[in-house]
C-alpha atoms as a PDB file:
ATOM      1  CA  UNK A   1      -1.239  77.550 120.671  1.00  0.00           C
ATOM      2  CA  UNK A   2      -1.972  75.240 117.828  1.00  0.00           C
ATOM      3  CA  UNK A   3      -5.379  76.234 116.083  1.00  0.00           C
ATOM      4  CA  UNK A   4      -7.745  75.338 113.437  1.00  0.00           C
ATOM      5  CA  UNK A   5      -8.119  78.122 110.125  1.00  0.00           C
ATOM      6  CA  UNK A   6     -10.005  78.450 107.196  1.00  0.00           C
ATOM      7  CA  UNK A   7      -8.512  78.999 103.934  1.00  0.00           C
ATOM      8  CA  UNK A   8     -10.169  79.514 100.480  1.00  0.00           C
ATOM      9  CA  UNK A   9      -8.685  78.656  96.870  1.00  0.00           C
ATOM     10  CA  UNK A  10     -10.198  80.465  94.091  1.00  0.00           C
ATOM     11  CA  UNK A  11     -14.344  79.085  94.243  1.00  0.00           C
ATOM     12  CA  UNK A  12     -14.532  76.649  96.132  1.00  0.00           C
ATOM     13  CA  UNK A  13     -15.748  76.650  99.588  1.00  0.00           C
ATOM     14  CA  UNK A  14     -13.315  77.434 102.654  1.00  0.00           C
ATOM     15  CA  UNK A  15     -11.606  74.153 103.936  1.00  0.00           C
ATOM     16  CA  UNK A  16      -9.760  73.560 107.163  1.00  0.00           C
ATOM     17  CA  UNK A  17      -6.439  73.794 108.003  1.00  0.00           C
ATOM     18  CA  UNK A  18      -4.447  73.006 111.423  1.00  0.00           C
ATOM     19  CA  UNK A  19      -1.709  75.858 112.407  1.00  0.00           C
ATOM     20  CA  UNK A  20       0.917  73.120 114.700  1.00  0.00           C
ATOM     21  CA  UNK A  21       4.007  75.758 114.784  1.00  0.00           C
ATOM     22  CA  UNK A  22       3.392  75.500 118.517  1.00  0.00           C
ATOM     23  CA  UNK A  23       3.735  72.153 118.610  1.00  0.00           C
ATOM     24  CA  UNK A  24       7.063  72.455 116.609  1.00  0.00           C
ATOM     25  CA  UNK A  25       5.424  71.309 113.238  1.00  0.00           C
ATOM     26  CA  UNK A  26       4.222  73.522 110.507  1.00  0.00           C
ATOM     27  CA  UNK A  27       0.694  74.239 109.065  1.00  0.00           C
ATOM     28  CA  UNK A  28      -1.199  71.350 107.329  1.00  0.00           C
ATOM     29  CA  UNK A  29      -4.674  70.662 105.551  1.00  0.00           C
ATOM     30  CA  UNK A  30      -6.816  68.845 108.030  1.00  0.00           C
ATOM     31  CA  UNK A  31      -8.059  66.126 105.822  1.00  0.00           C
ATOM     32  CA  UNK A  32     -10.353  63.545 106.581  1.00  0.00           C
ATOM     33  CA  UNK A  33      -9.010  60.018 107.661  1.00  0.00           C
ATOM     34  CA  UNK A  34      -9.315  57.462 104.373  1.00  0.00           C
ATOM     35  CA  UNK A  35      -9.445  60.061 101.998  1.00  0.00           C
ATOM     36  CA  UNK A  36      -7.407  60.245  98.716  1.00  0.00           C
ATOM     37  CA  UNK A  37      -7.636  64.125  98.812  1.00  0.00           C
ATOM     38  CA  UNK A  38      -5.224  66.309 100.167  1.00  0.00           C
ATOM     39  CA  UNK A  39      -7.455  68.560 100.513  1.00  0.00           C
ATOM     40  CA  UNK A  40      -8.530  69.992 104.093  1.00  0.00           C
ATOM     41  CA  UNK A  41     -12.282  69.184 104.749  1.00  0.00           C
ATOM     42  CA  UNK A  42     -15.639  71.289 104.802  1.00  0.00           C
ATOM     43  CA  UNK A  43     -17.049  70.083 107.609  1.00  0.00           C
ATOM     44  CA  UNK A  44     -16.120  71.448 110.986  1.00  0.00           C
ATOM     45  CA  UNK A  45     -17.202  68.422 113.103  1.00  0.00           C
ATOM     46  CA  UNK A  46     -14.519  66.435 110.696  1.00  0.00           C
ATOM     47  CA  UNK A  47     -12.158  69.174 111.229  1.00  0.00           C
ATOM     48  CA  UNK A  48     -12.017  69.645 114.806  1.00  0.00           C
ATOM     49  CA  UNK A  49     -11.687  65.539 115.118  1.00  0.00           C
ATOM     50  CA  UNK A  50      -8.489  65.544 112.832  1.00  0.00           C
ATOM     51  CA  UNK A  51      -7.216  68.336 114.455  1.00  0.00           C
ATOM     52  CA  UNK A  52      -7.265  66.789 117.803  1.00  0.00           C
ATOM     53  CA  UNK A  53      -5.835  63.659 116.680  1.00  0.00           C
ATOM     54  CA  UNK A  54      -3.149  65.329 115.000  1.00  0.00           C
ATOM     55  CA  UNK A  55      -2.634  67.330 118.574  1.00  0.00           C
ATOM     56  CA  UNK A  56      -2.017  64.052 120.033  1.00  0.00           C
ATOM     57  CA  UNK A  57       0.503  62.716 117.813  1.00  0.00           C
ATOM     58  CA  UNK A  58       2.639  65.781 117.873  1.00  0.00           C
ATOM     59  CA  UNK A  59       2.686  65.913 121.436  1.00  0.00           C
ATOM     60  CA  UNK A  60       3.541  61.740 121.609  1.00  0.00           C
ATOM     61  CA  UNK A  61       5.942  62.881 119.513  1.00  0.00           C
ATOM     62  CA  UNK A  62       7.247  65.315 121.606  1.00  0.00           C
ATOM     63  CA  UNK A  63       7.151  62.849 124.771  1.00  0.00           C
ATOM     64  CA  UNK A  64       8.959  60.210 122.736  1.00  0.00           C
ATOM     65  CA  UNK A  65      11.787  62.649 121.798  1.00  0.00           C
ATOM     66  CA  UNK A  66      11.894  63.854 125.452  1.00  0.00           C
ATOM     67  CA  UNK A  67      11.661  60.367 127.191  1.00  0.00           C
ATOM     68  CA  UNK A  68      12.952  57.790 124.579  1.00  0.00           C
ATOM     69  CA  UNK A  69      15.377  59.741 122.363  1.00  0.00           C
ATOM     70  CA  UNK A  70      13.298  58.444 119.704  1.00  0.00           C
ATOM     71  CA  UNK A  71      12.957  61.002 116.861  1.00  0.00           C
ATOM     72  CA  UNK A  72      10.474  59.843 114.599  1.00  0.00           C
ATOM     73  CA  UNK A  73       8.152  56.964 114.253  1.00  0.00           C
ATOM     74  CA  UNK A  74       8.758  55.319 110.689  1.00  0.00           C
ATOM     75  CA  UNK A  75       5.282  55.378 108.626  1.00  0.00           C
ATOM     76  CA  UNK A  76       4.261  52.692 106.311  1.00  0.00           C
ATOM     77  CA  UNK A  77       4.946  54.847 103.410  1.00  0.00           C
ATOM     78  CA  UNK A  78       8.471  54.896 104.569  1.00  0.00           C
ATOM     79  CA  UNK A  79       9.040  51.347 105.550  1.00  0.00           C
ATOM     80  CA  UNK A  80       7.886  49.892 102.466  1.00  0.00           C
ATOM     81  CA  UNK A  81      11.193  50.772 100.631  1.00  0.00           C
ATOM     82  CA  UNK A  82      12.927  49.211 103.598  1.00  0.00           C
ATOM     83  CA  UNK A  83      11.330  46.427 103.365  1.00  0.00           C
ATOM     84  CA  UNK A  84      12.160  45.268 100.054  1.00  0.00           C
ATOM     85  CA  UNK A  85      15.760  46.209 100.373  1.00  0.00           C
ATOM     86  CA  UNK A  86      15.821  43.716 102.774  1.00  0.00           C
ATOM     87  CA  UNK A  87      14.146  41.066 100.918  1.00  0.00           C
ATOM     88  CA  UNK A  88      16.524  41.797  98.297  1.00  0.00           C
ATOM     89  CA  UNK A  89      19.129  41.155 100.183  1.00  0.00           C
ATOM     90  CA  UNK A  90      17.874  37.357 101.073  1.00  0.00           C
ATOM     91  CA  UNK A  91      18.232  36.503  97.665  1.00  0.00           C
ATOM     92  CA  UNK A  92      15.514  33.989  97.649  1.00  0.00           C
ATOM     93  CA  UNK A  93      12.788  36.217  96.154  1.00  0.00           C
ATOM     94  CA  UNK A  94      12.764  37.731  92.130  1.00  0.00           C
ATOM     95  CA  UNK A  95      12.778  41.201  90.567  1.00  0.00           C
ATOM     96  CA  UNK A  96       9.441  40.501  89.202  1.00  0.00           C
ATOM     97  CA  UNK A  97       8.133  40.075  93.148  1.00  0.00           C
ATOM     98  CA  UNK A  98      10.056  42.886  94.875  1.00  0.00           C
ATOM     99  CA  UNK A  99       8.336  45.308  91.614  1.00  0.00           C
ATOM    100  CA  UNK A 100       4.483  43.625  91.951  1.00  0.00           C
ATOM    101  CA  UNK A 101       4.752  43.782  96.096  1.00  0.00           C
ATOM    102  CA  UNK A 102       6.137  47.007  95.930  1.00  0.00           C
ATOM    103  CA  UNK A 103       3.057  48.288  93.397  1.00  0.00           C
ATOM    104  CA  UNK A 104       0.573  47.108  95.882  1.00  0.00           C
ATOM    105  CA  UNK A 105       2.130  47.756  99.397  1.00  0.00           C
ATOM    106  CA  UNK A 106       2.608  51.555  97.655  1.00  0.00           C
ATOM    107  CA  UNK A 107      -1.747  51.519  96.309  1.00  0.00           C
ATOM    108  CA  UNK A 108      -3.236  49.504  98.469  1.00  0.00           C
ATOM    109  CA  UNK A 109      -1.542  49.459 101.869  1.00  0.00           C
ATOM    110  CA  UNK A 110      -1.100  52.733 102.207  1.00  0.00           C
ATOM    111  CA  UNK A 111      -4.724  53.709 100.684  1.00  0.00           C
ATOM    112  CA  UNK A 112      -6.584  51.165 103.421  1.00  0.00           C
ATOM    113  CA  UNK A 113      -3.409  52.212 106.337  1.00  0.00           C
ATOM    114  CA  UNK A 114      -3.993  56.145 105.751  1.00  0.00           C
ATOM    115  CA  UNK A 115      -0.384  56.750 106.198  1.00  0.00           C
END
């Protein structure tokens, strides 16, 4: 049964984690949506919200393996490279584009996206 833990590093205060092994995924900070951290939160309201989400998306995933065939749904983070190869391949855009889109799609898409 997936569950939330606590974990503590060194002095700081205990911050939440998400055990999903049941779920066929691994353990994972539970960290709050929009942050920059990686770090699981303090606060158990903020916890126990991620956690659920995060119990929902595993088990879509598990319903879209089951029912679709589909194995994973592509993030933003890993479109992005996609993407450009693409344009790339139309030719009608320059090096100097494909690097400057690619610098903000990677800092500020994925920053305001959360993904």
């Amino acid at each position: 049964m997936a569950r939330i833990y606590w974990r503590r590093h060194g002095e700081g205060p205990p911050r939440a984690w998400g055990d999903f092994t049941s779920l066929g995924h691994g353990r994972e900070p539970l960290v709050e949506p929009a942050s920059l951290k990686r770090l699981g939160t303090t606060s158990p309201a903020i916890a126990a919200m991620v956690f659920a989400d995060r119990v929902k998306e595993l088990e879509q995933a598990k319903v879209d393996r089951a029912v679709l065939g589909v194995e994973r749904r592509m993030t933003l983070g890993a479109f992005i490279p996609q993407h450009l190869a693409l344009r790339r391949q139309e030719a009608t855009v320059t090096q100097t584009w494909l690097k400057e889109t690619g610098a903000r799609l990677q800092s500020g898409a994925i920053r305001f996206f959360w993904s």
